[in-house]
C-alpha atoms as a PDB file:
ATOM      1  CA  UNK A   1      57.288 319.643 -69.362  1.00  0.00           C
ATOM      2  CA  UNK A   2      59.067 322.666 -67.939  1.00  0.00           C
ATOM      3  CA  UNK A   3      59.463 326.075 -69.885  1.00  0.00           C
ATOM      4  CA  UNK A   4      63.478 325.432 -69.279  1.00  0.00           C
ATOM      5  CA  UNK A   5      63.249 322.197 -71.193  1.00  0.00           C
ATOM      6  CA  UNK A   6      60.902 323.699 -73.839  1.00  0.00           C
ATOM      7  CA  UNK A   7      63.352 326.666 -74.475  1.00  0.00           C
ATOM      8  CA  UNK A   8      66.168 323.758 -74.332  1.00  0.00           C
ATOM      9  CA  UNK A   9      64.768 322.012 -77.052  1.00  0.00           C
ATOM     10  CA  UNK A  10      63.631 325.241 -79.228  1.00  0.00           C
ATOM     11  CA  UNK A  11      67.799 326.370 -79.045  1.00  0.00           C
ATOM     12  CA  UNK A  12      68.489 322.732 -79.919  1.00  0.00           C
ATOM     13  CA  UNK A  13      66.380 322.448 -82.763  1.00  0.00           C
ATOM     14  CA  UNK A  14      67.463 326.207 -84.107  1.00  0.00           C
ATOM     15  CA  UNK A  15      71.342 325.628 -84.137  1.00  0.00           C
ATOM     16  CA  UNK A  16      71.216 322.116 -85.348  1.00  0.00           C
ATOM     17  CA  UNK A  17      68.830 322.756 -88.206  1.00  0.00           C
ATOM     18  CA  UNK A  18      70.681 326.159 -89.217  1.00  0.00           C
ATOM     19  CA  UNK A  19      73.664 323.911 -90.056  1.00  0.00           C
ATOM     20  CA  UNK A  20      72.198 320.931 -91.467  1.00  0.00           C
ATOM     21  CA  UNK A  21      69.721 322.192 -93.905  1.00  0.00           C
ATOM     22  CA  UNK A  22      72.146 323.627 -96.248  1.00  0.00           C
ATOM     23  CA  UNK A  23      73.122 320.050 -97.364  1.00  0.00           C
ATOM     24  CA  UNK A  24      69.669 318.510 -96.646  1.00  0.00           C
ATOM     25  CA  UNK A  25      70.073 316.848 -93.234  1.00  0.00           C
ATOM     26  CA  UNK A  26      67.166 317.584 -91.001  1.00  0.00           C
ATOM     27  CA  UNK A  27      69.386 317.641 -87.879  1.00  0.00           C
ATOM     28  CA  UNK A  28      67.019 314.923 -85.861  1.00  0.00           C
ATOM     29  CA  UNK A  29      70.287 312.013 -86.194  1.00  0.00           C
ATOM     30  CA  UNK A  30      72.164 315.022 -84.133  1.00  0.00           C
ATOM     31  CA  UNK A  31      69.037 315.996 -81.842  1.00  0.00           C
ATOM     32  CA  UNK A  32      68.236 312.221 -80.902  1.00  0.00           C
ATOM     33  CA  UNK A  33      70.975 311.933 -78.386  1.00  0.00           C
ATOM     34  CA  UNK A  34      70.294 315.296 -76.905  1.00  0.00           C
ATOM     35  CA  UNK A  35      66.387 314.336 -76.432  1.00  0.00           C
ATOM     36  CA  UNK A  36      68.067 310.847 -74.429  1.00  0.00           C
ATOM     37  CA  UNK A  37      70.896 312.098 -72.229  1.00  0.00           C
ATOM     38  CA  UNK A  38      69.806 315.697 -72.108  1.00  0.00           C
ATOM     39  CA  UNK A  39      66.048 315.819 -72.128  1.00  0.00           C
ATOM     40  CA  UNK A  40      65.116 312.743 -70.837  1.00  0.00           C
ATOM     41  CA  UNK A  41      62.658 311.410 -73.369  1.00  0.00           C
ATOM     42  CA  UNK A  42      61.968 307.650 -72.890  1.00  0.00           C
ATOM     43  CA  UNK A  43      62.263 305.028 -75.470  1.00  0.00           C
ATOM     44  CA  UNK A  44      60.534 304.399 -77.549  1.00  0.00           C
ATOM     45  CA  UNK A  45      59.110 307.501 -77.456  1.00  0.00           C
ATOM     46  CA  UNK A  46      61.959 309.197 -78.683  1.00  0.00           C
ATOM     47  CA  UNK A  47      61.389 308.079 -81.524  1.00  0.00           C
ATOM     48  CA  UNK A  48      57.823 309.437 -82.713  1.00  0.00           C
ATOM     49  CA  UNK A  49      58.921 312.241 -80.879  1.00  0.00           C
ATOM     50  CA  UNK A  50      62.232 313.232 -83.617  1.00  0.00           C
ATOM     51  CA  UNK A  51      59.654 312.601 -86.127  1.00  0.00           C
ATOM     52  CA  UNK A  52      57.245 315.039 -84.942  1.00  0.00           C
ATOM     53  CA  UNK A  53      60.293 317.622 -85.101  1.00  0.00           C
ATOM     54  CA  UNK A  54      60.935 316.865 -88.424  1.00  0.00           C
ATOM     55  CA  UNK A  55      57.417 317.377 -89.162  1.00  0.00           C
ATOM     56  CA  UNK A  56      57.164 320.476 -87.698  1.00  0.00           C
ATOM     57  CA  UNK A  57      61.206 321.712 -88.499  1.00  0.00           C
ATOM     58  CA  UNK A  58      60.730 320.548 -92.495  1.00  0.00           C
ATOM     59  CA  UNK A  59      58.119 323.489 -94.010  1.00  0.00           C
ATOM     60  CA  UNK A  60      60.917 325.893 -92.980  1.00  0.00           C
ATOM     61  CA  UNK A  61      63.644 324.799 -95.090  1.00  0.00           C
ATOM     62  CA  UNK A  62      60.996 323.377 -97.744  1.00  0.00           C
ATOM     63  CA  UNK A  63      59.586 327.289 -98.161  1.00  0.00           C
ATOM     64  CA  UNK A  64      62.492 328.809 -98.904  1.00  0.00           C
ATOM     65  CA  UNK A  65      63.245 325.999-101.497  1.00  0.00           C
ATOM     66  CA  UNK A  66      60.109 326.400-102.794  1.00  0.00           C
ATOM     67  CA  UNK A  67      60.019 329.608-103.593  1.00  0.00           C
ATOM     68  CA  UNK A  68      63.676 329.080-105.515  1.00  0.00           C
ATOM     69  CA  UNK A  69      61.821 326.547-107.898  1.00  0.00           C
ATOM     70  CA  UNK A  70      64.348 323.576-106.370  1.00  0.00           C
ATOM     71  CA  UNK A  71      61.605 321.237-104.718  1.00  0.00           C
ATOM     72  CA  UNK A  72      60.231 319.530-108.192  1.00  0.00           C
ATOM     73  CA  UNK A  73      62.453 316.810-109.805  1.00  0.00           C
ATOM     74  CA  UNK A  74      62.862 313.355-110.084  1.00  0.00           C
ATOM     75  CA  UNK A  75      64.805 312.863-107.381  1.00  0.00           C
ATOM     76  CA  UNK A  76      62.339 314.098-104.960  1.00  0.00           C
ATOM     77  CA  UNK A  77      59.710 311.250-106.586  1.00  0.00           C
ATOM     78  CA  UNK A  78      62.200 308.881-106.151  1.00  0.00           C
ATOM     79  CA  UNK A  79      63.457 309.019-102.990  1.00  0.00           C
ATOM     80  CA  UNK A  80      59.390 309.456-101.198  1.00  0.00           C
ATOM     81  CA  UNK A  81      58.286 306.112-102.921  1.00  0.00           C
ATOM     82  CA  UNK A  82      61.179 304.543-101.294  1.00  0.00           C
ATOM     83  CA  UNK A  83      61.144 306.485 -97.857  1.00  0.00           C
ATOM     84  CA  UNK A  84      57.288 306.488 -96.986  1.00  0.00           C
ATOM     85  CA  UNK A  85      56.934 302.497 -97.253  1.00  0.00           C
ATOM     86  CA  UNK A  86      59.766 302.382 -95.550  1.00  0.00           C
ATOM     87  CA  UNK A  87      59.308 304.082 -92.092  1.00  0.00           C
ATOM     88  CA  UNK A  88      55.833 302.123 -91.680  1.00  0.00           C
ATOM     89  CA  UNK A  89      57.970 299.004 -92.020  1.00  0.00           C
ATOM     90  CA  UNK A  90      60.525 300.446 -89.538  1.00  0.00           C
ATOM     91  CA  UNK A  91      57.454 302.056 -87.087  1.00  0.00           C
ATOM     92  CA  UNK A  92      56.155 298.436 -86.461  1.00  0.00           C
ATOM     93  CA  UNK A  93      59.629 296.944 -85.940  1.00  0.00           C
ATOM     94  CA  UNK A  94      60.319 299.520 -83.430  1.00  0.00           C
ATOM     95  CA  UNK A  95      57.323 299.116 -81.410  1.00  0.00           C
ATOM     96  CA  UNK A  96      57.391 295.102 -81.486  1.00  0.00           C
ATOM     97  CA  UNK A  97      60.853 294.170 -81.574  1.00  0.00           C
ATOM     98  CA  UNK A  98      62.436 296.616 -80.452  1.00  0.00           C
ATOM     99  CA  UNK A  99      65.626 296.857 -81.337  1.00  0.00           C
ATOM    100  CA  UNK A 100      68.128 298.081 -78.610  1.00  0.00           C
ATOM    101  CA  UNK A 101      69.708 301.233 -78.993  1.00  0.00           C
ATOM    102  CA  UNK A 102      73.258 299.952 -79.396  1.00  0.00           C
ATOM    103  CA  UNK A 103      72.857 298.489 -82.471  1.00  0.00           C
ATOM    104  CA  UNK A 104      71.651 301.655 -83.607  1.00  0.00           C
ATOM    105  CA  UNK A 105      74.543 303.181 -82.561  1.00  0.00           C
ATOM    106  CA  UNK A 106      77.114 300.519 -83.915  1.00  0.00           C
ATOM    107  CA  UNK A 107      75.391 300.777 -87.405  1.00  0.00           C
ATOM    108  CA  UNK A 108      75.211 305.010 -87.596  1.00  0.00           C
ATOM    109  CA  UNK A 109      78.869 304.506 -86.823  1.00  0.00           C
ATOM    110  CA  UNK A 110      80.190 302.126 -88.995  1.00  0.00           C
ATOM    111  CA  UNK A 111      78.568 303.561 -91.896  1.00  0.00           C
ATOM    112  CA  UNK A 112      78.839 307.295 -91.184  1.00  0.00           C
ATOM    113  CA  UNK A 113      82.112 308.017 -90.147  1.00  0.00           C
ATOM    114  CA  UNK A 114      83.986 306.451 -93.112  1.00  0.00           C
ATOM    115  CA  UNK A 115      81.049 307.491 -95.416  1.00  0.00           C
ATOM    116  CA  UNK A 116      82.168 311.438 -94.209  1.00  0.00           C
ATOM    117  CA  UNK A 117      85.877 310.852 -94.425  1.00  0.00           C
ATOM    118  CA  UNK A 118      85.258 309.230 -98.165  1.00  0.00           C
ATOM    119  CA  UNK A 119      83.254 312.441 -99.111  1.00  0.00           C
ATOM    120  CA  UNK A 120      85.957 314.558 -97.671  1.00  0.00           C
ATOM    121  CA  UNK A 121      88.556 312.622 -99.788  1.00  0.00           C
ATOM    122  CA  UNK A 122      86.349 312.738-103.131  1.00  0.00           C
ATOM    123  CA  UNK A 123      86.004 316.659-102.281  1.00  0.00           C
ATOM    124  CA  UNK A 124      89.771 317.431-101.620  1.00  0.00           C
ATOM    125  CA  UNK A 125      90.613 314.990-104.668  1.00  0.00           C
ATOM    126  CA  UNK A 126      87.710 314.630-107.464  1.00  0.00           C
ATOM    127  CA  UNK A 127      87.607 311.685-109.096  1.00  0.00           C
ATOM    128  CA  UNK A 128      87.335 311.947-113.261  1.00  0.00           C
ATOM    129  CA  UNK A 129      83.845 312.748-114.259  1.00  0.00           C
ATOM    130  CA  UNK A 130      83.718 309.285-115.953  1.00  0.00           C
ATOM    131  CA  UNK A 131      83.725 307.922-112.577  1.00  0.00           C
ATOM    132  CA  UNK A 132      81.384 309.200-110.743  1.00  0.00           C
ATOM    133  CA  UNK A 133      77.842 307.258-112.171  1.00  0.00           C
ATOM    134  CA  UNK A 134      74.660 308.633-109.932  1.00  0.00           C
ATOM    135  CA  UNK A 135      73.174 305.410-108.579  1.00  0.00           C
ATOM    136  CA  UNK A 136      70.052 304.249-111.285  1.00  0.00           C
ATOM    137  CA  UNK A 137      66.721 304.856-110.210  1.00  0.00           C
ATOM    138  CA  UNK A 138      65.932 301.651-108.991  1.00  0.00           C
ATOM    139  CA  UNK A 139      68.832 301.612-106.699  1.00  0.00           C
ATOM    140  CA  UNK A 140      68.029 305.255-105.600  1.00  0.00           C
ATOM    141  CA  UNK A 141      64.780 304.093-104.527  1.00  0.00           C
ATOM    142  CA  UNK A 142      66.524 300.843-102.926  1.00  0.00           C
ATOM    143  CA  UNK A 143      68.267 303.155-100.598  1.00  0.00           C
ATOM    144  CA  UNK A 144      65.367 305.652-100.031  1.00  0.00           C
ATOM    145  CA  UNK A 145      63.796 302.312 -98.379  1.00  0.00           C
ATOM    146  CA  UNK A 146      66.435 300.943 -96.279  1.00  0.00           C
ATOM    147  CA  UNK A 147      66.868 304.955 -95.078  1.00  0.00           C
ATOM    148  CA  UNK A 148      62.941 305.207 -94.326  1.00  0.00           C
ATOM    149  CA  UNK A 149      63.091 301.575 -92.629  1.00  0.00           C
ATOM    150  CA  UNK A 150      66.286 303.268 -90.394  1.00  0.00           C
ATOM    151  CA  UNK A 151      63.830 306.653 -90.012  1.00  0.00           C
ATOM    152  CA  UNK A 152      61.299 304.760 -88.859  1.00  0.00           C
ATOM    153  CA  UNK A 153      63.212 302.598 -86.040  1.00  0.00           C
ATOM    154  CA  UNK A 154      65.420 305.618 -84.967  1.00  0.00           C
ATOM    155  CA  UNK A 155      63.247 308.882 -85.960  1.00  0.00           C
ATOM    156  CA  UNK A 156      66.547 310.045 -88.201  1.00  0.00           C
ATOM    157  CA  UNK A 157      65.992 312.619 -90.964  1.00  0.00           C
ATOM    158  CA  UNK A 158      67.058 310.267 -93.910  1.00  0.00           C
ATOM    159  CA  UNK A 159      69.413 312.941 -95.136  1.00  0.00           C
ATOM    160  CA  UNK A 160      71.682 312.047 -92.976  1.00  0.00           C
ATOM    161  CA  UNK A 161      72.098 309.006 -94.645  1.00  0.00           C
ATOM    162  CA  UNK A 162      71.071 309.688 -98.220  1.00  0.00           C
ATOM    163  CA  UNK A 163      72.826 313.066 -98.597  1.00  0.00           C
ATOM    164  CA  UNK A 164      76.392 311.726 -98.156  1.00  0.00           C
ATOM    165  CA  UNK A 165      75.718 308.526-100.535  1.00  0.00           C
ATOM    166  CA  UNK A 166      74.174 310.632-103.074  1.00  0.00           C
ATOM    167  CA  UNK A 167      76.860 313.516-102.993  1.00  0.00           C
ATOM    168  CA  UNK A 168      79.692 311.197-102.997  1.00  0.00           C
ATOM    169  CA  UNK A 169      78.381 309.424-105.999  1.00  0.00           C
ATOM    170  CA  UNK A 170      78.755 312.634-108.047  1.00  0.00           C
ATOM    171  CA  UNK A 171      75.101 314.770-107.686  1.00  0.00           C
ATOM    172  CA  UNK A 172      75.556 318.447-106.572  1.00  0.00           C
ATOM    173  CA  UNK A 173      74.273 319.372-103.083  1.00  0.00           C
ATOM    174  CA  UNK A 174      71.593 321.427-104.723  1.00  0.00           C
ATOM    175  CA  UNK A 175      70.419 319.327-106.299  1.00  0.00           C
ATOM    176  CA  UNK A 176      70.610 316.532-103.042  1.00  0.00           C
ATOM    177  CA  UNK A 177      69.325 319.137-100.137  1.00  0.00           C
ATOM    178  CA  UNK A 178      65.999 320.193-101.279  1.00  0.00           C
ATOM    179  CA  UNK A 179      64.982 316.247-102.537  1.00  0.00           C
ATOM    180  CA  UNK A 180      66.663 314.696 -99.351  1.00  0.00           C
ATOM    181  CA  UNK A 181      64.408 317.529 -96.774  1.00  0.00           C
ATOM    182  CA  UNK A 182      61.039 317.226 -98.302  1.00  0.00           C
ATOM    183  CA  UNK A 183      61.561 313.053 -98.225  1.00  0.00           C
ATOM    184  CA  UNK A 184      62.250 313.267 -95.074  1.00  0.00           C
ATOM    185  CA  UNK A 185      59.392 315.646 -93.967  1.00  0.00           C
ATOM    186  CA  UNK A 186      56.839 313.622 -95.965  1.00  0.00           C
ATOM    187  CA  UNK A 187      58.198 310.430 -94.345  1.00  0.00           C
ATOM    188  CA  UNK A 188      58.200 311.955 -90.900  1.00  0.00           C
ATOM    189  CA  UNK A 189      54.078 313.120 -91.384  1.00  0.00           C
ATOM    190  CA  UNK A 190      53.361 309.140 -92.302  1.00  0.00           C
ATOM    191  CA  UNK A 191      55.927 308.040 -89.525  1.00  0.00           C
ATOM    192  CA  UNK A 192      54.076 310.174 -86.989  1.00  0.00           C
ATOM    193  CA  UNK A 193      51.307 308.737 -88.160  1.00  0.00           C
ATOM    194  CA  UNK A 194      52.152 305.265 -87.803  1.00  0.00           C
ATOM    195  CA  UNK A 195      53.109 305.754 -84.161  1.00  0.00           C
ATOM    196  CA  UNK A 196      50.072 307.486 -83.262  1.00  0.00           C
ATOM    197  CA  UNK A 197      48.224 304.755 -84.791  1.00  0.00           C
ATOM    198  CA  UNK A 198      50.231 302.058 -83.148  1.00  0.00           C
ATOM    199  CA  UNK A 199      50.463 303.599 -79.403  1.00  0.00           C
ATOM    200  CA  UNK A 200      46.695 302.493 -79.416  1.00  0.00           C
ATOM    201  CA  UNK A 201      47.377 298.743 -79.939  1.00  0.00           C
ATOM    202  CA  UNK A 202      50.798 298.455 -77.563  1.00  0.00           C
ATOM    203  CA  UNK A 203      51.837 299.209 -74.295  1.00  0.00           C
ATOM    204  CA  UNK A 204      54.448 301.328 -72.724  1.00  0.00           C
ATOM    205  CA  UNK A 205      55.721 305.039 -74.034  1.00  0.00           C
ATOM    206  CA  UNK A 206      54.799 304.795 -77.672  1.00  0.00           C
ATOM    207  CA  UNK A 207      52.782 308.199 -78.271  1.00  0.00           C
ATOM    208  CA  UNK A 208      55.110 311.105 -78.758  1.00  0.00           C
ATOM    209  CA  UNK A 209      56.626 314.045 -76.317  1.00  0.00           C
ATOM    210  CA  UNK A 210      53.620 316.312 -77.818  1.00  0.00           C
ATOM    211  CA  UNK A 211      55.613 319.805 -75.956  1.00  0.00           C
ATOM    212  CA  UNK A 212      58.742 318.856 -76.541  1.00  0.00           C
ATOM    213  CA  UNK A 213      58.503 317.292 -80.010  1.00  0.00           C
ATOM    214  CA  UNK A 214      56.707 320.752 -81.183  1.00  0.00           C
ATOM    215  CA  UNK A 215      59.359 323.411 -79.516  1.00  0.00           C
ATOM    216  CA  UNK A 216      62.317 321.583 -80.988  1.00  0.00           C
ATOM    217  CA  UNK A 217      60.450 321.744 -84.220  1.00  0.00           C
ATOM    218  CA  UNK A 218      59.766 325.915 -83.715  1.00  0.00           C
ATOM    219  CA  UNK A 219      63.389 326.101 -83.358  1.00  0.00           C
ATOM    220  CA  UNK A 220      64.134 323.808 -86.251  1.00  0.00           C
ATOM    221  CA  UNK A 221      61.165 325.668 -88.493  1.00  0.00           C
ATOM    222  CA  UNK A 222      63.151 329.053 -88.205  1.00  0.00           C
ATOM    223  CA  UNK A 223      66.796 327.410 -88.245  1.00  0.00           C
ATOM    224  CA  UNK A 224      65.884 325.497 -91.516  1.00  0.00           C
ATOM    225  CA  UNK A 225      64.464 328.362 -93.353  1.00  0.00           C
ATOM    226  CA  UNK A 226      67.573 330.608 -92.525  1.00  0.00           C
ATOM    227  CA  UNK A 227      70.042 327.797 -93.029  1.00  0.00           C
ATOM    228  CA  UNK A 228      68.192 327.207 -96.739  1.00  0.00           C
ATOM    229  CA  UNK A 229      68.394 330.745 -97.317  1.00  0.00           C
ATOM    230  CA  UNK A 230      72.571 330.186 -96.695  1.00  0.00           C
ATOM    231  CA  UNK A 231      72.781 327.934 -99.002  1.00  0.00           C
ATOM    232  CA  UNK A 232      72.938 329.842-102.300  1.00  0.00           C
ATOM    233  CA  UNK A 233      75.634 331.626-100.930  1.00  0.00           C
ATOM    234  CA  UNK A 234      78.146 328.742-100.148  1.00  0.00           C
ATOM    235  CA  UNK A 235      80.408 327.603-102.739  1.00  0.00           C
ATOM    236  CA  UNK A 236      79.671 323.692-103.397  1.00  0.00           C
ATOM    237  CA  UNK A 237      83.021 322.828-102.037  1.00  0.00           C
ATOM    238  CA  UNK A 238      82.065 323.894 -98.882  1.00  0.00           C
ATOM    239  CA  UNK A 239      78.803 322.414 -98.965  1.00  0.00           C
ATOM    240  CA  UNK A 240      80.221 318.631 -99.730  1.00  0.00           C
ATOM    241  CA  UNK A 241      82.531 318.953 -96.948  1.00  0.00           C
ATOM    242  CA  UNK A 242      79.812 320.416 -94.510  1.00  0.00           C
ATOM    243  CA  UNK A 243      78.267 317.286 -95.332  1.00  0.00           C
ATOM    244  CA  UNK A 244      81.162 315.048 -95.512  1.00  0.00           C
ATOM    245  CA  UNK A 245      81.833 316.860 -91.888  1.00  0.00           C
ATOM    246  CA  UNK A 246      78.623 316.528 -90.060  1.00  0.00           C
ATOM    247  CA  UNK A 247      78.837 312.857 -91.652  1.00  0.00           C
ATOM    248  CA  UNK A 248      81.548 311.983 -89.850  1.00  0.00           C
ATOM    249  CA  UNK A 249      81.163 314.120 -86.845  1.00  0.00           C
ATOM    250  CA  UNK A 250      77.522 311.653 -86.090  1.00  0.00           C
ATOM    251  CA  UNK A 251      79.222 308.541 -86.502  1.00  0.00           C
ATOM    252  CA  UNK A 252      82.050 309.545 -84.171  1.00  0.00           C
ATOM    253  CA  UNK A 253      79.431 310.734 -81.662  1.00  0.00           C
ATOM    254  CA  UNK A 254      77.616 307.555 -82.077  1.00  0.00           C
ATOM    255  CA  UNK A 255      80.691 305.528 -81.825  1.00  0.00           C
ATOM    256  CA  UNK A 256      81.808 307.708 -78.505  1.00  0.00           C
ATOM    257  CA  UNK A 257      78.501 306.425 -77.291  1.00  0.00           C
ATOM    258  CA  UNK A 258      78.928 303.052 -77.781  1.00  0.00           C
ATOM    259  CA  UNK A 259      83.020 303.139 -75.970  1.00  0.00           C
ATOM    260  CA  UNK A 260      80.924 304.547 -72.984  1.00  0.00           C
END
């Protein structure tokens, strides 16, 4: 790997993170298409590759929650168990089946892009409180385990996916940010895992971008802490539609992607 491409992917990883960890998004669903077109990274490699960034990105963002007393709850519990079992599920799909990346695509779109406009609307326009029910426990962990299953084809931080769903439902991005970041770092450790693991048994680029995986990360390790640091300071109006933005501003991308 050159040092231009290394520096690429530090700035990457610092200005995406420093915007998505307020509301609990990793910033991988954003850096995947710059690793592709812009970097180069093959597939599937790409994959164990985001997840190696989130790895290294997620202690940034995780410290500074940490030390605010926001990281325990039962939300955090919840949305692991479903996560974790999840992206081994989603590792071994990736590497035998293979799913093409256009599906990918078509699904990120379809279900990010109205899910932002939606949390835009329920921002601009509240519903009454009696309306907006938090998803039980069971069905939080349901969706923890599609999203881990998704994290572990695509190497997506699950907050991408859980963070709007969650928000929109009626729980408060502080609450949603620091459970969302540390299920996705924990997931992204096993994930990693799982490739390393399975690059042994199968052919073709399964083992991570070691270099590349680790200086997006740096960049994402300083970006998350500062961006976590920001979010104290942002009213949550702001924070629901940063999130309900950067929800819709993916699926766009993604569906851009698939026009071309």
């Amino acid at each position: 790997m050159e040092w231009s491409m290394g520096l690429l992917g530090l700035t990457a990883g610092l200005l995406i993170s420093v915007v998505t960890a307020p509301v609990g998004v990793s910033g991988a669903v954003f850096l995947l298409p710059v690793q592709v077109s812009v970097l180069g990274v093959p597939s599937p490699a790409v994959t164990p590759t985001n997840l190696l960034y989130n790895v290294v990105a997620g202690p940034g963002a995780l410290l500074r929650y940490w030390r605010a007393g926001r990281l325990a709850g039962p939300l955090t519990r919840l949305l692991i168990a479903g996560t974790v079992p999840g992206v081994i599920v989603g590792a071994v799909i990736r590497v035998f089946a293979v799913p093409g990346p256009q599906v990918f695509r078509l699904l990120i779109a379809v279900l990010l892009l109205p899910l932002g406009v939606w949390l835009w609307l329920r921002t601009v326009r509240p519903t009454p409180p009696r309306a907006r029910d938090l998803p039980s426990a069971r069905a939080t962990t349901a969706l923890a385990l599609a999203v881990g299953v998704a994290g572990g084809i695509y190497g997506i931080g699950g907050g991408s996916l859980l963070g709007p769903i969650l928000v929109g439902r009626g729980a408060p991005v502080a609450t949603v940010a620091p459970a969302a970041l540390a299920s996705t770092f924990v997931t992204s450790v096993v994930g990693a895992a799982t490739y390393a693991l399975l690059s042994l048994a199968a052919s073709g680029e399964v083992a991570p971008d070691w270099l590349l995986g680790l200086s997006c990360g740096a960049g994402g390790l300083l970006g998350g802490y500062l961006g976590a640091h920001l979010q104290p300071h942002l009213p949550e109006t702001a924070l629901r539609l940063l999130l309900g933005t950067l929800a819709a501003g993916i699926g766009a991308l993604y569906a851009v992607q698939i026009l071309h």
